[in-house]
Protein backbone atom coordinates (compact mmCIF):
# COMPACT_ATOMS: atom_id res chain seq x y z
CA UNK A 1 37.04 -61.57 2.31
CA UNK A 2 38.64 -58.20 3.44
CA UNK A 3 37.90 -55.38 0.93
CA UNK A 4 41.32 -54.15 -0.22
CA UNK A 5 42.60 -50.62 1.41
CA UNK A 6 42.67 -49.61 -2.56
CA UNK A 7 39.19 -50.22 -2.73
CA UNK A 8 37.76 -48.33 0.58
CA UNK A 9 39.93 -45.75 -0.42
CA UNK A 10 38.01 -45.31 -3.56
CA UNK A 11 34.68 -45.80 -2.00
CA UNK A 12 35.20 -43.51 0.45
CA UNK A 13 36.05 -41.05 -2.76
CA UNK A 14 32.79 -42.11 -4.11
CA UNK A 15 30.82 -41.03 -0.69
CA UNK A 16 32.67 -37.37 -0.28
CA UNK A 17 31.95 -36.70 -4.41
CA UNK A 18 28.29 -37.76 -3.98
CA UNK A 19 27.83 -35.51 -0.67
CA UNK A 20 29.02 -32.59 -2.13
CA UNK A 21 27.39 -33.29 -5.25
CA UNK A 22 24.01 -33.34 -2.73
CA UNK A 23 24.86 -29.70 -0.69
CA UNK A 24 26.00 -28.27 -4.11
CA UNK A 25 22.61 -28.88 -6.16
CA UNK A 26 20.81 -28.42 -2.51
CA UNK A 27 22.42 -24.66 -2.44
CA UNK A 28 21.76 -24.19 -6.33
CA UNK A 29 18.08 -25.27 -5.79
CA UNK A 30 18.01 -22.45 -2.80
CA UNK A 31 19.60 -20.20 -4.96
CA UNK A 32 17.82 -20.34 -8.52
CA UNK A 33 14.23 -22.51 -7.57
CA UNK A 34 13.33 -21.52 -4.54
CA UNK A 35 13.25 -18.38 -3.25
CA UNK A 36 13.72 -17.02 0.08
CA UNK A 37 10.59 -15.24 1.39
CA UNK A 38 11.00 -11.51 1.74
CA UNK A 39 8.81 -8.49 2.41
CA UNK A 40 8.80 -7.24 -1.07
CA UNK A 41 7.85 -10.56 -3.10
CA UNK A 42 4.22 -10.15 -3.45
CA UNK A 43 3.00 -13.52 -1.47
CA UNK A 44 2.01 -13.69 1.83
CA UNK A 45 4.47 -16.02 3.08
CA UNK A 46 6.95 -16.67 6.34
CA UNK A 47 5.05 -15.06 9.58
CA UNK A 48 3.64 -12.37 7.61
CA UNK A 49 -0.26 -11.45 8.08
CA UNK A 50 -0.69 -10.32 4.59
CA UNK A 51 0.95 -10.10 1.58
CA UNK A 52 4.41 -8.34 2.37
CA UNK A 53 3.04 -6.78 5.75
CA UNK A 54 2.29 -8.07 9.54
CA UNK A 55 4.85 -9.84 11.06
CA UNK A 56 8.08 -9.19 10.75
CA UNK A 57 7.80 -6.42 7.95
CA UNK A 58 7.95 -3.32 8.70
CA UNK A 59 4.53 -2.31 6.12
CA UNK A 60 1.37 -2.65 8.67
CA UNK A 61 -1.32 -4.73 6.54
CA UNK A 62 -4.38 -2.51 5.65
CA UNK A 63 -6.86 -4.18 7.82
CA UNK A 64 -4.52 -3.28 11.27
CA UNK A 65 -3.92 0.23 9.82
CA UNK A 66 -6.16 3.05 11.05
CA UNK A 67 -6.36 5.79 9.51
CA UNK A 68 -5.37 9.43 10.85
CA UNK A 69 -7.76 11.92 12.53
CA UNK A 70 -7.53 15.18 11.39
CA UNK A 71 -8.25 16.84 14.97
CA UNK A 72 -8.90 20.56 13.43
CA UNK A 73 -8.08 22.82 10.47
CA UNK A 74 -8.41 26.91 10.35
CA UNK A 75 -7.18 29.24 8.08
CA UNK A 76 -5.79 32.98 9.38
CA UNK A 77 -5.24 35.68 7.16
CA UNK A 78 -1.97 36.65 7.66
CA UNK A 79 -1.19 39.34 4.82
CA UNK A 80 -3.94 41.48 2.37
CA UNK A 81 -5.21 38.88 0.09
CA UNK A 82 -3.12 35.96 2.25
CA UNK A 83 -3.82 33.34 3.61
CA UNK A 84 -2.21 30.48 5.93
CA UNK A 85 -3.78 27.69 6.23
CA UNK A 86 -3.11 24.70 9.33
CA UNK A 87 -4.18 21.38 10.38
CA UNK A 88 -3.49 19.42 13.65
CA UNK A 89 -3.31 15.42 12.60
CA UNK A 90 -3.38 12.65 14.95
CA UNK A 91 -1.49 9.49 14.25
CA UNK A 92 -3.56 6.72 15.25
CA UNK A 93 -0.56 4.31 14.37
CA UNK A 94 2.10 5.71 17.11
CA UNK A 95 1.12 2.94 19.57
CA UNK A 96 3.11 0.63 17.24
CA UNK A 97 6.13 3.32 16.50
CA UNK A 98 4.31 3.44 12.83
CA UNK A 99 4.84 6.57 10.09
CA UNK A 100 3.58 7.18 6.93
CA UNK A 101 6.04 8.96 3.97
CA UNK A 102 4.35 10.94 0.64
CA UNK A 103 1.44 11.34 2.37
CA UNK A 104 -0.53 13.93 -0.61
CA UNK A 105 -3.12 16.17 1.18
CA UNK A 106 -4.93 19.20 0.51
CA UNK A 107 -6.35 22.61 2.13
CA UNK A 108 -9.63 23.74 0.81
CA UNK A 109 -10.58 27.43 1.76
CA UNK A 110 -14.13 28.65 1.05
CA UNK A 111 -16.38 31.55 1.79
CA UNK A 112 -19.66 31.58 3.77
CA UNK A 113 -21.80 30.29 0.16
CA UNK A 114 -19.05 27.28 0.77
CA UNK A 115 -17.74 28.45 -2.89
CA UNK A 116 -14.39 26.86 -3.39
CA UNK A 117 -12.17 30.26 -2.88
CA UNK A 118 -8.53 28.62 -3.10
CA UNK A 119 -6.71 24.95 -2.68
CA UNK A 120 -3.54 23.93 -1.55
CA UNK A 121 -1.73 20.88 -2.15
CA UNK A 122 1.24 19.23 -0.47
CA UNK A 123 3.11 15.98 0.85
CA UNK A 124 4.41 15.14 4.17
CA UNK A 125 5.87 12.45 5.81
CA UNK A 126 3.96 11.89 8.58
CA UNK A 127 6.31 11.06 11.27
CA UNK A 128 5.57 8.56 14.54
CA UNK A 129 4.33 11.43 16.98
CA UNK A 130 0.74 11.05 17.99
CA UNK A 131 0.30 15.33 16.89
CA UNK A 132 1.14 16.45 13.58
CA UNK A 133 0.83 19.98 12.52
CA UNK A 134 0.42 20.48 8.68
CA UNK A 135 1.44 24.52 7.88
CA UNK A 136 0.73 25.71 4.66
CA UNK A 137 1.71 29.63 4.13
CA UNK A 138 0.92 32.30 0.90
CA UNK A 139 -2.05 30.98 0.22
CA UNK A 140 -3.52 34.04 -2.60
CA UNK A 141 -7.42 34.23 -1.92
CA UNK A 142 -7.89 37.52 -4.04
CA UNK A 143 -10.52 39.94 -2.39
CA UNK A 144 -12.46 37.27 -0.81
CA UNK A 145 -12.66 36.12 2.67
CA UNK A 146 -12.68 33.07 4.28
CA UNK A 147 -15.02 31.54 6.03
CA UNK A 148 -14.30 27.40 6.15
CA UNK A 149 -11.58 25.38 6.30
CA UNK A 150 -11.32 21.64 4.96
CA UNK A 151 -8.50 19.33 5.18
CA UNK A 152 -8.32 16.00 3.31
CA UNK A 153 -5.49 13.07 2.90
CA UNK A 154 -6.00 12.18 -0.73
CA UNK A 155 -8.58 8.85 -1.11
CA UNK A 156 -6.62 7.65 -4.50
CA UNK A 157 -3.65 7.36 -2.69
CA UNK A 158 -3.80 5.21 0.84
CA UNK A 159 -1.00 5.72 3.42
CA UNK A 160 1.54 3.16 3.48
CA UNK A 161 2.26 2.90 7.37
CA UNK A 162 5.47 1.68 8.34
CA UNK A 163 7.06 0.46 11.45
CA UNK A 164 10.04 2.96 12.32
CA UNK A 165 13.04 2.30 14.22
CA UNK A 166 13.46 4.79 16.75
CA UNK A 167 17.25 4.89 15.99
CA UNK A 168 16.06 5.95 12.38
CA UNK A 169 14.41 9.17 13.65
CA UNK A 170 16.28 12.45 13.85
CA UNK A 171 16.98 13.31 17.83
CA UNK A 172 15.86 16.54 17.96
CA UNK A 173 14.37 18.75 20.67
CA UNK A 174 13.05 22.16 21.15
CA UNK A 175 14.46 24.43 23.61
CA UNK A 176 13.90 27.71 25.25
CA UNK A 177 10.62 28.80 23.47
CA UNK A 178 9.92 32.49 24.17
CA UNK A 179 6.25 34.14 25.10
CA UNK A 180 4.65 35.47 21.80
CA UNK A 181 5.25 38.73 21.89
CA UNK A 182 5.23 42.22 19.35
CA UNK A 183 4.35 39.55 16.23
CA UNK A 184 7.43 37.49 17.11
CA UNK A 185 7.95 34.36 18.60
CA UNK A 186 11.70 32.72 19.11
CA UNK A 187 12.47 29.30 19.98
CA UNK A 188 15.88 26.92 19.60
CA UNK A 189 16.26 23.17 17.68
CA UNK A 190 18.70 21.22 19.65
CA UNK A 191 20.44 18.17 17.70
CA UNK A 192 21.65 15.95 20.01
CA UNK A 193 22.57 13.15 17.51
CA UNK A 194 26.43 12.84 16.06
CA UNK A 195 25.16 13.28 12.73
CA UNK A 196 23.98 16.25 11.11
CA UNK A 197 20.04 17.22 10.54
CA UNK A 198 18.84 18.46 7.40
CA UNK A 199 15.89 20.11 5.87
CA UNK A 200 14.19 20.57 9.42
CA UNK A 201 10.43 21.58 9.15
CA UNK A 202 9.53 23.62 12.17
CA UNK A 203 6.46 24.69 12.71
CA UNK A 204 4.80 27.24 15.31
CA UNK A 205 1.02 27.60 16.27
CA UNK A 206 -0.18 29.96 18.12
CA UNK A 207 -4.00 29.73 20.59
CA UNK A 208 -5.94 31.95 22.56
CA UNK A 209 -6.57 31.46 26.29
CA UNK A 210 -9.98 29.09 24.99
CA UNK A 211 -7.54 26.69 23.04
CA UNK A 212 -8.32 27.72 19.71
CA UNK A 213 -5.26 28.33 17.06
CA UNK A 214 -5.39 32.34 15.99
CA UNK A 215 -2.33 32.26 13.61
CA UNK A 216 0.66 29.43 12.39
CA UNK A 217 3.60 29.92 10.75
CA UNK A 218 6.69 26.88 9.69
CA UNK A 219 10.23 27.27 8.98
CA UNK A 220 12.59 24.70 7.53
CA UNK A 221 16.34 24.48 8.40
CA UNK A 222 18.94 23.85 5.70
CA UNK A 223 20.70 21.77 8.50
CA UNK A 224 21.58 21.32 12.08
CA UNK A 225 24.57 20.55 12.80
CA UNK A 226 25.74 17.47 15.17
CA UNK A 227 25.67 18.23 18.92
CA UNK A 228 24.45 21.64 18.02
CA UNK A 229 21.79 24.25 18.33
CA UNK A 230 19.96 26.56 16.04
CA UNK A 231 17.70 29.47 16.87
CA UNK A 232 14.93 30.10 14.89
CA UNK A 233 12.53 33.76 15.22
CA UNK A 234 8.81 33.18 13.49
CA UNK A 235 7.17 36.33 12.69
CA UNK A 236 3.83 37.93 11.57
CA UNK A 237 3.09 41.23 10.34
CA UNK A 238 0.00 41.98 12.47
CA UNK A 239 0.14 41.40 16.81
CA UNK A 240 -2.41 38.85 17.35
CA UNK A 241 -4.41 39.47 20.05
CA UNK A 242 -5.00 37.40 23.24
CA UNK A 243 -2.55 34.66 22.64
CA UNK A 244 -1.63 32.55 25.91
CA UNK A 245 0.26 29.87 24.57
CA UNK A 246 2.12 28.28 21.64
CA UNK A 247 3.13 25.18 20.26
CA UNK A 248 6.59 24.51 18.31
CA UNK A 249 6.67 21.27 17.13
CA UNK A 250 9.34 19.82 15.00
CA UNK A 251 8.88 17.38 12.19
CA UNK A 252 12.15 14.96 11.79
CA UNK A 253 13.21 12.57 9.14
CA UNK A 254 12.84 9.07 9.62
C-alpha cells in the first residue's frame, strides 16, 4: 500500500532533524572533547617530531638543535679603568632560517692569575645570520688589567630555536661604510621595508691586517624610518693602530 504524502512528508522531517542532530553533536564533540592538535598543547601529536616542535612548528625539537659556536671573544680597553668587551657567535641553526630570542649570556674578564676581575651580563635575540657579534661597552675593571676573555650562553637556560619567516625580519642593509680613520668610523642603515625600524642594534668591529679584532663599539637606533636612511659615526677616544678592515653588522628584529 502507498505510504501517504502526509506521512513521507513527516519522515523526511524525521531524517533532516536526526542529520543535523548528528553534525551538531559531531561539531560540539570537536569543539568541547576533542581538541585540535596545536604547537603549544604539550603532546607530541599531528606531524610533529616532539612534543610541540619538528614538523610543522616553528620550535626546532632539542635533539635537531645545535647549539651556537662562540667563534672568539676579546676584551679592549677603551677608556682608564674601561673596558669593552666582544664576542663573534656562529649560528649553527641558519641552514634552517632558525633564531633564538632571550638568549642570557655573560662576559667574564680576568687577569693573568685568571682571578675573576669583572662580569657582564646581557640578553640578545640571536637573529638567523650565520655571524653574530655580541658588544658589551663600560665595563669598570678598577686598576686592573685584563688578560682573558670568556664568553658563555647561560647552561640553566637552553635556547629555544625557532623557525623565522624571512618576511618577519627587519630589511635592513648597511651602506657606504667609511675607512677607520682619526678614532672614527661612519657608516649608513638603509630600511628598505614600508614600515618603520626600531631599536636598531648596530654594531662595529674593528681587526688588524692578521684578522684579529683590536677594538668594538655598538650603537642602537631609536628608529629608522620606512624607505629611509640613517647615518651613524662610532667613535673611540684613542687611534688604534694598524687597523685594515672593519665589520658593521646590524642586528634586526624578527
Amino acid at each position: 500500500m502507498a505510504v501517504k504524502w502526509g506521512i513521507r512528508r513527516q519522515i523526511l522531517y524525521y531524517i533532516v532533524g536526526v542529520v543535523i542532530l548528528a553534525v551538531l553533536l559531531a561539531t560540539s564533540y570537536q569543539l568541547f572533547f576533542k581538541k585540535v592538535p596545536t604547537c603549544f598543547d604539550q603532546v607530541q601529536n599531528a606531524a610533529e617530531a616532539g612534543v610541540d616542535c619538528g614538523g610543522s612548528c616553528a620550535l626546532l625539537c632539542p635533539d635537531v638543535a645545535r647549539a651556537p659556536t662562540v667563534l672568539w671573544a676579546r676584551a679592549f680597553q677603551s677608556a682608564p679603568n674601561t673596558y669593552t668587551a666582544a664576542a663573534y657567535i656562529q649560528n649553527n641553526n641558519v641552514a634552517v632560517s632558525a633564531g633564538a630570542k632571550g638568549a642570557h649570556y655573560s662576559f667574564q674578564l680576568l687577569d693573568s692569575n685568571n682571578i675573576l676581575i669583572a662580569e657582564r651580563e646581557g640578553i640578545i635575540d640571536i637573529p638567523p645570520m650565520q655571524t653574530v657579534p655580541i658588544v658589551e661597552i663600560g665595563i669598570d675593571v678598577g686598576n686592573r688589567q685584563v688578560a682573558r676573555t670568556f664568553f658563555n650562553f647561560d647552561p640553566n637556560l637552553p635556547l629555544k630555536w625557532n623557525k623565522v619567516d624571512k618576511d618577519s625580519v627587519q630589511a635592513l642593509r648597511i651602506s657606504n661604510t667609511s675607512a677607520y680613520q682619526d678614532g672614527k668610523l661612519s657608516t649608513t642603515v638603509i630600511n628598505d621595508s614600508f614600515e618603520d625600524a626600531k631599536k636598531v642594534q648596530v654594531t662595529a668591529v674593528l681587526f688588524d691586517e692578521q684578522g684579529v679584532a683590536r677594538a668594538a663599539s655598538k650603537s642602537t637606533l631609536s628608529k629608522v624610518t620606512r624607505r629611509a636612511s640613517q647615518t651613524i659615526v662610532f667613535t673611540w677616544p684613542e687611534v688604534v693602530p694598524n687597523i685594515t678592515r672593519a665589520e658593521v653588522t646590524i642586528l634586526p628584529s624578527f
